[in-house]
C-alpha atoms as a PDB file:
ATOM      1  CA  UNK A   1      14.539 -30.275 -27.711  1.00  0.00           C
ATOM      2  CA  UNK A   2      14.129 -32.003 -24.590  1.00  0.00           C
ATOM      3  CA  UNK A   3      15.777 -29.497 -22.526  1.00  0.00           C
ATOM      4  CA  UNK A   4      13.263 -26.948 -23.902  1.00  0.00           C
ATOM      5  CA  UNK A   5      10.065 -27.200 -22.272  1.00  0.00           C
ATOM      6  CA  UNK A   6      11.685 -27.524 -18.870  1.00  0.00           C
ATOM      7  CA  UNK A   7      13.247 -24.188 -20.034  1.00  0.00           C
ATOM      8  CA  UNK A   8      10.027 -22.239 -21.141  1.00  0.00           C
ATOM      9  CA  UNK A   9       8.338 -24.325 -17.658  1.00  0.00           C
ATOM     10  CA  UNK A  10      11.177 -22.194 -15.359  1.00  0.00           C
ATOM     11  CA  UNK A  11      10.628 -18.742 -17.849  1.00  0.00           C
ATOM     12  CA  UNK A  12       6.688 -18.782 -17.120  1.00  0.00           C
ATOM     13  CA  UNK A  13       6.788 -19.634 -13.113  1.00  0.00           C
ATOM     14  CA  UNK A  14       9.014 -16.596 -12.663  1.00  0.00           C
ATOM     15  CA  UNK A  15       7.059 -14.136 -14.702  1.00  0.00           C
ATOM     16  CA  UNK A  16       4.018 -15.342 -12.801  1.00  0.00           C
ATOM     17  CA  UNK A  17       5.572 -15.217  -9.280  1.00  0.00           C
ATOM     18  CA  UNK A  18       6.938 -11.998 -10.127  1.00  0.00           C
ATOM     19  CA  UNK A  19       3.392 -10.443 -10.218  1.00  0.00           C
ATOM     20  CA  UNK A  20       2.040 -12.509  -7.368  1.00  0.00           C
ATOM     21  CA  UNK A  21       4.715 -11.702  -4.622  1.00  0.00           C
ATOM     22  CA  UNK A  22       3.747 -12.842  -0.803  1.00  0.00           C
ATOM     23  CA  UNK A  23       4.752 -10.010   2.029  1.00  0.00           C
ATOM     24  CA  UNK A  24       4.545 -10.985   5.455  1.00  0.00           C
ATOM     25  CA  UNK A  25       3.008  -8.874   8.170  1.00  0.00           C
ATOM     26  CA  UNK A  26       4.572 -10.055  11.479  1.00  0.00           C
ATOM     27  CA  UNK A  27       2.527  -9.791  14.855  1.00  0.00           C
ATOM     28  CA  UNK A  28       4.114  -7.476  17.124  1.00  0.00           C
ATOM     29  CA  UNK A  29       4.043  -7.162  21.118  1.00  0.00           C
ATOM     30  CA  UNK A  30       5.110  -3.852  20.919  1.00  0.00           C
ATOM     31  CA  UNK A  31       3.383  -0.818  22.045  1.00  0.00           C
ATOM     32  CA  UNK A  32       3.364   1.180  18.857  1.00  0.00           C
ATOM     33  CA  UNK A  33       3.161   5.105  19.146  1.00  0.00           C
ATOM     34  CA  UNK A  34       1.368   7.181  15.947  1.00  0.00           C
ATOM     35  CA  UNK A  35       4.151   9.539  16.128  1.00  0.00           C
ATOM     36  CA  UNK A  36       6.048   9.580  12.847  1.00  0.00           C
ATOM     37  CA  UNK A  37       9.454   8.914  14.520  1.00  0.00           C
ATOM     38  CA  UNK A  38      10.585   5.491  12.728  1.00  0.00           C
ATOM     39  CA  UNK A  39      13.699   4.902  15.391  1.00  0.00           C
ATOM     40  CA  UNK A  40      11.566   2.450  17.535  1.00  0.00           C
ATOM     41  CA  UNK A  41      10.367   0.412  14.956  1.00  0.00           C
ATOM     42  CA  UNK A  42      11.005  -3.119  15.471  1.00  0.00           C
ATOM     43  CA  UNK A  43      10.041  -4.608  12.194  1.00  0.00           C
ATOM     44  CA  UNK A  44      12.309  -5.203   8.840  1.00  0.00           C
ATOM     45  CA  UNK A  45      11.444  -3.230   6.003  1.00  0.00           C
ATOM     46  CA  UNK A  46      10.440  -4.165   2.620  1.00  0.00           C
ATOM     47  CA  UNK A  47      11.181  -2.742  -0.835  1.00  0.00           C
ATOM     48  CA  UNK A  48      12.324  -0.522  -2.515  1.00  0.00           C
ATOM     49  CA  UNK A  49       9.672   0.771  -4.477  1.00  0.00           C
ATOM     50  CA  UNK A  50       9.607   0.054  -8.121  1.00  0.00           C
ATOM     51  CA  UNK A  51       7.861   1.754 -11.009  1.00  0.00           C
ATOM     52  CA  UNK A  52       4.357   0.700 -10.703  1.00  0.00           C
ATOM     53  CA  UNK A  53       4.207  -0.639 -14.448  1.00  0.00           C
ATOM     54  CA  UNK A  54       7.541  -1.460 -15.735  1.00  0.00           C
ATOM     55  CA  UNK A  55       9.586  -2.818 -12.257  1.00  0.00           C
ATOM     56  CA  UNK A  56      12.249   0.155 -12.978  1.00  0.00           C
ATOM     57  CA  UNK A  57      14.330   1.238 -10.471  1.00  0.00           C
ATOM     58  CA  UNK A  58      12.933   4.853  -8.536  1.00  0.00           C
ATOM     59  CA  UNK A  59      15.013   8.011  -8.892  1.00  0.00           C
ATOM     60  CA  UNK A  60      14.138   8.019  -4.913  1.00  0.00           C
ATOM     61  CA  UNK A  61      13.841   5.009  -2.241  1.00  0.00           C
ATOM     62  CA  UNK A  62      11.005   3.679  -0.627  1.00  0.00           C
ATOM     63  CA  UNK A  63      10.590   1.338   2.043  1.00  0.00           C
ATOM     64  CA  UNK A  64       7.886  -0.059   4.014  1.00  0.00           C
ATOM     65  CA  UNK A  65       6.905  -2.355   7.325  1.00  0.00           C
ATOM     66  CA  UNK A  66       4.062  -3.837   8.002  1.00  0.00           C
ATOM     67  CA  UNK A  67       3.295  -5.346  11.362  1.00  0.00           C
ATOM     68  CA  UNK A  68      -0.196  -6.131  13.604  1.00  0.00           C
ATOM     69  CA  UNK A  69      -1.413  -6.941  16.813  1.00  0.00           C
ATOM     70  CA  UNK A  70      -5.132  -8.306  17.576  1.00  0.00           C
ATOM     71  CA  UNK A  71      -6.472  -4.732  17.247  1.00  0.00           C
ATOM     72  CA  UNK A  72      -5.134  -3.239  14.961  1.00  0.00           C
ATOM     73  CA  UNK A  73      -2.828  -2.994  11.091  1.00  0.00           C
ATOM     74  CA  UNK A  74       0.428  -0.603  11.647  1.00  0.00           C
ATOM     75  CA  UNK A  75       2.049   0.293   8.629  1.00  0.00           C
ATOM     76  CA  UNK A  76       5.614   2.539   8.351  1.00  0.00           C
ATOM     77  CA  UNK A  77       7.117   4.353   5.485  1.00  0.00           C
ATOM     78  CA  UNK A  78      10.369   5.184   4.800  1.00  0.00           C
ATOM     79  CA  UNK A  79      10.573   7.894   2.156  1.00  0.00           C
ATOM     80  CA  UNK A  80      14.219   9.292   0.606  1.00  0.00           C
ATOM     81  CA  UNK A  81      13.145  12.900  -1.055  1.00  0.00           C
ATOM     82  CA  UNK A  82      15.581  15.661  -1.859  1.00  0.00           C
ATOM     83  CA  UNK A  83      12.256  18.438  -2.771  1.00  0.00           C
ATOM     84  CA  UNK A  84       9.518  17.599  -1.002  1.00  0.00           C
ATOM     85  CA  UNK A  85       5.967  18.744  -2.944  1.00  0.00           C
ATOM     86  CA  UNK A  86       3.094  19.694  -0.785  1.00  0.00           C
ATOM     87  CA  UNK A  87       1.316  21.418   2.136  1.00  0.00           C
ATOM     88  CA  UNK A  88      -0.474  21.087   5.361  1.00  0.00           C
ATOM     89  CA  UNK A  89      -4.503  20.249   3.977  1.00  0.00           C
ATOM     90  CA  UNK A  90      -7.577  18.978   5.290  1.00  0.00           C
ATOM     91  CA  UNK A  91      -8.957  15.435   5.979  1.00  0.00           C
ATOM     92  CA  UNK A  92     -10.057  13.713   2.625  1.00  0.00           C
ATOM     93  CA  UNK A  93      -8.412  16.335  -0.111  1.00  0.00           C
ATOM     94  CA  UNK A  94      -7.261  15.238  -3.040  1.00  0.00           C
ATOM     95  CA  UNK A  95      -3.619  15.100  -2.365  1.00  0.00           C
ATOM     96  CA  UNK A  96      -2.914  12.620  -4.657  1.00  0.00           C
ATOM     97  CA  UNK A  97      -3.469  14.777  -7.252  1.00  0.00           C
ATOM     98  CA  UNK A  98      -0.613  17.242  -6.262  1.00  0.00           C
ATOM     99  CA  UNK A  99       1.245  16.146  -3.144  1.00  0.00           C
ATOM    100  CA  UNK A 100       3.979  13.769  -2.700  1.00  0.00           C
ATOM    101  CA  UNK A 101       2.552  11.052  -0.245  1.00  0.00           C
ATOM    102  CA  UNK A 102       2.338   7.314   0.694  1.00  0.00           C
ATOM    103  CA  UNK A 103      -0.748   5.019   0.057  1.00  0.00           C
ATOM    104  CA  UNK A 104      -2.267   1.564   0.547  1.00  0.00           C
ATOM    105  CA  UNK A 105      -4.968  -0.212  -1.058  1.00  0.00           C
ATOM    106  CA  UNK A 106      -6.369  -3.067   0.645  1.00  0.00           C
ATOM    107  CA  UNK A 107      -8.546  -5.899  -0.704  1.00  0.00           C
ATOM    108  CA  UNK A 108      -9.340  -8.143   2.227  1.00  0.00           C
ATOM    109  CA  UNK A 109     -11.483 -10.620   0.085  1.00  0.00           C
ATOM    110  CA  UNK A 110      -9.354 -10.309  -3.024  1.00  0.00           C
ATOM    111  CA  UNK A 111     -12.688  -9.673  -5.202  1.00  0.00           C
ATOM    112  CA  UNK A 112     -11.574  -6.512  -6.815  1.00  0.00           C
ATOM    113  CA  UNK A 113     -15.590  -5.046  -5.940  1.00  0.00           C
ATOM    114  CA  UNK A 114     -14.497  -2.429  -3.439  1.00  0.00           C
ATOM    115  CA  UNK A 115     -11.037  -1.952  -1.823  1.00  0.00           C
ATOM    116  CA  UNK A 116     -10.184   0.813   0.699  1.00  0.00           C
ATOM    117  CA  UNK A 117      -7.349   3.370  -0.298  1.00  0.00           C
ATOM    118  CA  UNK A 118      -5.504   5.232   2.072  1.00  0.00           C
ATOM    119  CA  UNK A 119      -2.983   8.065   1.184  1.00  0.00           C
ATOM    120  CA  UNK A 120      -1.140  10.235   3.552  1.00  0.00           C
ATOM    121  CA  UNK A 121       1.268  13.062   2.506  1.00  0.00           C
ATOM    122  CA  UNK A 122       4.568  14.734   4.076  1.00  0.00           C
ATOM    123  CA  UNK A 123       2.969  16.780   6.455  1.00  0.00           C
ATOM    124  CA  UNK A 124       0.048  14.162   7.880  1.00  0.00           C
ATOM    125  CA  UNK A 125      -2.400  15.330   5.617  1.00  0.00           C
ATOM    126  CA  UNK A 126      -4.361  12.090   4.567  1.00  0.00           C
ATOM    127  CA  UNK A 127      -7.685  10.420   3.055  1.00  0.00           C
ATOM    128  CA  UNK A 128      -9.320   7.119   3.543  1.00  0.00           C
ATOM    129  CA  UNK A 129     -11.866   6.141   0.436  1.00  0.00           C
ATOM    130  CA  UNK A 130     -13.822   3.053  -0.492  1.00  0.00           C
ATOM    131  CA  UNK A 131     -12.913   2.375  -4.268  1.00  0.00           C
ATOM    132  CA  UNK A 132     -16.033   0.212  -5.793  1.00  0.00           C
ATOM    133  CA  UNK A 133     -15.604  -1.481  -9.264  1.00  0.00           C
ATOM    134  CA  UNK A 134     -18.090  -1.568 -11.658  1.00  0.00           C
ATOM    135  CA  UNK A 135     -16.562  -3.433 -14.445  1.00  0.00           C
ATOM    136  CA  UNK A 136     -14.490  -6.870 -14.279  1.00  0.00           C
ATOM    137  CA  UNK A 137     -11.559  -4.917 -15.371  1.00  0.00           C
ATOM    138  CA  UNK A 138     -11.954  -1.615 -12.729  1.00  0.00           C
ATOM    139  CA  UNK A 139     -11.721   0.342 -15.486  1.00  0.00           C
ATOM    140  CA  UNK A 140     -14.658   2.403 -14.371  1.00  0.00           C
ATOM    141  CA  UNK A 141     -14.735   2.830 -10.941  1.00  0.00           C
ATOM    142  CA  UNK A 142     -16.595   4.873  -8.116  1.00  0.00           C
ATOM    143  CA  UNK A 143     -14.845   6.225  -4.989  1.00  0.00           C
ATOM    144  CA  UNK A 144     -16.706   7.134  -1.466  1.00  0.00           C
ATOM    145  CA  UNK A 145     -14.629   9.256   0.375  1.00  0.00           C
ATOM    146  CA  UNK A 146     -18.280   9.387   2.998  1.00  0.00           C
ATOM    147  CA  UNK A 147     -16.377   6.462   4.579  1.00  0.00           C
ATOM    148  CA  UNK A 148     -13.780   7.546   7.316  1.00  0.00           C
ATOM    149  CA  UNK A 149     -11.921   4.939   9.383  1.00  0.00           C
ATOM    150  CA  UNK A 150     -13.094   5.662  12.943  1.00  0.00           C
ATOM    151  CA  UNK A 151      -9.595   5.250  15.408  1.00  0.00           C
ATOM    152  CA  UNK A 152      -7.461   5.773  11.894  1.00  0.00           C
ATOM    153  CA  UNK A 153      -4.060   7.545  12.857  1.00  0.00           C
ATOM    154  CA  UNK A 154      -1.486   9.016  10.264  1.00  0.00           C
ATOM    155  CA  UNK A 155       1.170  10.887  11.026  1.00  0.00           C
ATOM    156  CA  UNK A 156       3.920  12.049   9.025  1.00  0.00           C
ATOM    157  CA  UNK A 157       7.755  13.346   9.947  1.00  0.00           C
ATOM    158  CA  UNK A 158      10.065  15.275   7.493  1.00  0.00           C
ATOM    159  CA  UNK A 159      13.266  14.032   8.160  1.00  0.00           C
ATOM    160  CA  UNK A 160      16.928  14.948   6.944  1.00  0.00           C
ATOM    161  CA  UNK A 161      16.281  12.559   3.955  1.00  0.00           C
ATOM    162  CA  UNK A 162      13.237  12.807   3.229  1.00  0.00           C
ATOM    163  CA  UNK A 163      10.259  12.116   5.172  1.00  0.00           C
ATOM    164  CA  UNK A 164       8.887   9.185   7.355  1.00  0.00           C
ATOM    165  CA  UNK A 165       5.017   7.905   7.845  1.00  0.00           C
ATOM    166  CA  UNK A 166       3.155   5.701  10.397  1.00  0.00           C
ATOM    167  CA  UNK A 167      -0.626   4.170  10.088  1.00  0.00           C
ATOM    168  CA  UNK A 168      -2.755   2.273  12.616  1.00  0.00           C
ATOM    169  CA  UNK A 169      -5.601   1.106  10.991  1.00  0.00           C
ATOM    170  CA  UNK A 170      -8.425  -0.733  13.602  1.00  0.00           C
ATOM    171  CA  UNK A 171      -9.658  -3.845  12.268  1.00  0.00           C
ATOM    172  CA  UNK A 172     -13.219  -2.914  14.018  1.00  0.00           C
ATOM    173  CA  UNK A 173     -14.237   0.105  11.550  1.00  0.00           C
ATOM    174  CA  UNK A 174     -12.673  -2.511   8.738  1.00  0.00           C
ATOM    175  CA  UNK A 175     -15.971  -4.886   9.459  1.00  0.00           C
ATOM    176  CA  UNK A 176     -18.226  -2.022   8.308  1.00  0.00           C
ATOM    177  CA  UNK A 177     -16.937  -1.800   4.612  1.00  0.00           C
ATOM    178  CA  UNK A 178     -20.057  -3.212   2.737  1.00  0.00           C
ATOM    179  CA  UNK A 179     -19.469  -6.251   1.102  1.00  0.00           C
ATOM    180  CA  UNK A 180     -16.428  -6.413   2.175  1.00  0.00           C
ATOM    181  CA  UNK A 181     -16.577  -9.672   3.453  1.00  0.00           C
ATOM    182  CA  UNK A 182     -14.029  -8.590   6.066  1.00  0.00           C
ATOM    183  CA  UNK A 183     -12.607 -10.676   8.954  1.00  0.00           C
ATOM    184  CA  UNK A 184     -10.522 -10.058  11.630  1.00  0.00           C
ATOM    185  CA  UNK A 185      -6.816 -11.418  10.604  1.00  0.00           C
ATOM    186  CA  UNK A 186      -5.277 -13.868  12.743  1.00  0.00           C
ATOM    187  CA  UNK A 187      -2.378 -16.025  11.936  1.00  0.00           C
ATOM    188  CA  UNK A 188      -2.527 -17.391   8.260  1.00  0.00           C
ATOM    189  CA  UNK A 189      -5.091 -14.884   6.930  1.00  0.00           C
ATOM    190  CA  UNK A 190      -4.054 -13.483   3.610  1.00  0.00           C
ATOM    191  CA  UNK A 191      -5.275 -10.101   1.836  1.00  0.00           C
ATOM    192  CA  UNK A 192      -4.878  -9.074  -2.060  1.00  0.00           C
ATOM    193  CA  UNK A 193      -3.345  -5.698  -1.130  1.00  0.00           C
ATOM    194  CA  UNK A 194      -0.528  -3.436  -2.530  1.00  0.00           C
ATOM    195  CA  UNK A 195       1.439  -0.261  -1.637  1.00  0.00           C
ATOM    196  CA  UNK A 196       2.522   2.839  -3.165  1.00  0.00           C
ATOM    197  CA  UNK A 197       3.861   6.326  -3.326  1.00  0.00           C
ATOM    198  CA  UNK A 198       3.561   9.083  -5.773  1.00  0.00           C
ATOM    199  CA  UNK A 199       6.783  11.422  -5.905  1.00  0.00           C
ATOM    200  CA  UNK A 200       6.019  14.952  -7.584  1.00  0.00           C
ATOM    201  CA  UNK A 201       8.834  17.175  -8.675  1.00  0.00           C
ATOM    202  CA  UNK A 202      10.973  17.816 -11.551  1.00  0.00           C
ATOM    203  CA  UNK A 203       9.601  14.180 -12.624  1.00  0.00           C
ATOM    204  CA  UNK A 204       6.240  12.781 -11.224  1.00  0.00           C
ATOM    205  CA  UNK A 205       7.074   9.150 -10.687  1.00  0.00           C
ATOM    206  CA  UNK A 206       4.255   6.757  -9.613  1.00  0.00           C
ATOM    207  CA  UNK A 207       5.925   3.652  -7.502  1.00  0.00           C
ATOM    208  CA  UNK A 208       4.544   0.560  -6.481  1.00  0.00           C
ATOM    209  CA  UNK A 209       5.807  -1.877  -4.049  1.00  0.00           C
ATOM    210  CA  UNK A 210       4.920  -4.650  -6.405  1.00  0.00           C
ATOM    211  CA  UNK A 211       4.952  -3.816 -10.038  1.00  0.00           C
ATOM    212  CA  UNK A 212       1.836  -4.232 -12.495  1.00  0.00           C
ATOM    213  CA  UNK A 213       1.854  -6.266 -16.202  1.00  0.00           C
ATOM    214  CA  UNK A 214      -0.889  -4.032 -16.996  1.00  0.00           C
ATOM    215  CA  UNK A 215      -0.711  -0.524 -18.269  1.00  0.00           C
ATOM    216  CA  UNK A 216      -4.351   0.443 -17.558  1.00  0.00           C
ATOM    217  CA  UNK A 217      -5.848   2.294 -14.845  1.00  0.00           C
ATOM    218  CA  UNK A 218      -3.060   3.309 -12.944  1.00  0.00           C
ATOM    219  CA  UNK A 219      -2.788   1.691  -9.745  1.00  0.00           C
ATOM    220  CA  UNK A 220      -5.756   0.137  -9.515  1.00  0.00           C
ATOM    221  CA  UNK A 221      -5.239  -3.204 -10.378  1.00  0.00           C
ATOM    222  CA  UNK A 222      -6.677  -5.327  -8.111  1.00  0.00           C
ATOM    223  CA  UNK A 223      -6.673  -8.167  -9.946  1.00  0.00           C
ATOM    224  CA  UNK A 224      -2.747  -7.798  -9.712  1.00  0.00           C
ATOM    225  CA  UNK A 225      -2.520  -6.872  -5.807  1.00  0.00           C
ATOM    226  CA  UNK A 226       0.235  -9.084  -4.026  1.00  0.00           C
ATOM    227  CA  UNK A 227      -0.635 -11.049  -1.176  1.00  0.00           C
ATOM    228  CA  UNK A 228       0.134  -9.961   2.463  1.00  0.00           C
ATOM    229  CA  UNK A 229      -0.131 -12.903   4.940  1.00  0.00           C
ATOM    230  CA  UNK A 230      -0.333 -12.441   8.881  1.00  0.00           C
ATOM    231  CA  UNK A 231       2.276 -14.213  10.792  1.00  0.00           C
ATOM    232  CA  UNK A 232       3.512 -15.057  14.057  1.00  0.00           C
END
């Protein structure tokens, strides 16, 4: 008996910690071009991607890197993808709904009131929205795709694997999100934020780069985000 509790103490710590992961964003000196080609990229990658809500292993990779500078949030993709689904479309289409693609929601706060949510596809097409809750739980949220991140680049590169994605964000146009409490990062600052992709083809698969307990609403879970701290 007394080895038990100890036991059951160890069990819960790593079921919480597996659902409340810290990823590091490291500040980068770099001059950082939006230009899809990944072989300059300084920065380690993270993943892979995961089943958003079970933490099973993707029929396809996905990896991501994450770095910043005083300016600005650069994000790269690495996405493996033998049949690539989707087209060439305009700004703020609903590719989610039929393209393969990258996203990010970001929660600078961590209230789970209104996060941002970015998604960019195979061929650069992409969408920035404002996702506003409107119950504790998200489960019936509003989306404003009025708000466009002014200096936002995307761009996208189909590669021999698959295909590869950059993203500067500016922190500047972040500061207008209402009530978004935002801040500029500097080194320590921590966001509730988590990545995805969704992979169309023979088998739609909806990846996450941290899992979810819940089953409910998809990938918004903001209440489950991971953490992403700034560092030097």
């Amino acid at each position: 008996m007394k080895f038990y509790l100890p036991v059951v103490f160890i069990y819960l710590v790593c079921i919480n910690t597996m659902h409340s992961q810290t990823f590091s964003i490291a500040k980068t000196s770099e001059k950082i071009k939006i230009d899809g080609d990944l072989t300059d990229w300084k920065t380690p990658f993270s993943g892979p991607f995961v089943i958003h809500n079970s933490g099973e292993k993707a029929k396809q990779n996905t990896m991501v890197s994450l770095s910043w500078n005083d300016e600005y949030l650069f994000i790269a993709y690495r996405s493996i993808d033998s049949q690539i689904v989707g087209k060439h479309q305009m700004k703020d289409s609903k590719i989610y709904e039929t393209d393969d693609l990258v996203e990010i929601f970001i929660d600078p706060d961590g209230d789970g009131k209104n996060y941002l949510e970015i998604g960019i596809n195979a061929f650069s097409a992409n969408y920035d929205m404002l996702v506003k809750c409107i119950s504790p739980e998200c489960g019936g949220w509003k989306t404003d795709m009025n708000f466009d991140i002014k200096g936002f680049e995307a761009v996208s590169k189909i590669t021999s694997e698959g295909f590869d994605t950059e993203i500067k964000i500016p922190f500047s146009s972040l500061e207008k999100i209402e009530n978004g409490n935002f801040l500029k990062p500097k080194i320590g600052t921590k966001w509730k934020a988590n990545i995805f992709r969704i992979d169309y083809g023979d088998t739609t698969e909806y990846l996450a780069l941290q899992p979810y307990k819940s089953l409910k609403f998809g990938f918004h879970q903001p209440q489950e985000f991971a953490v992403f701290e700034f560092v030097e």
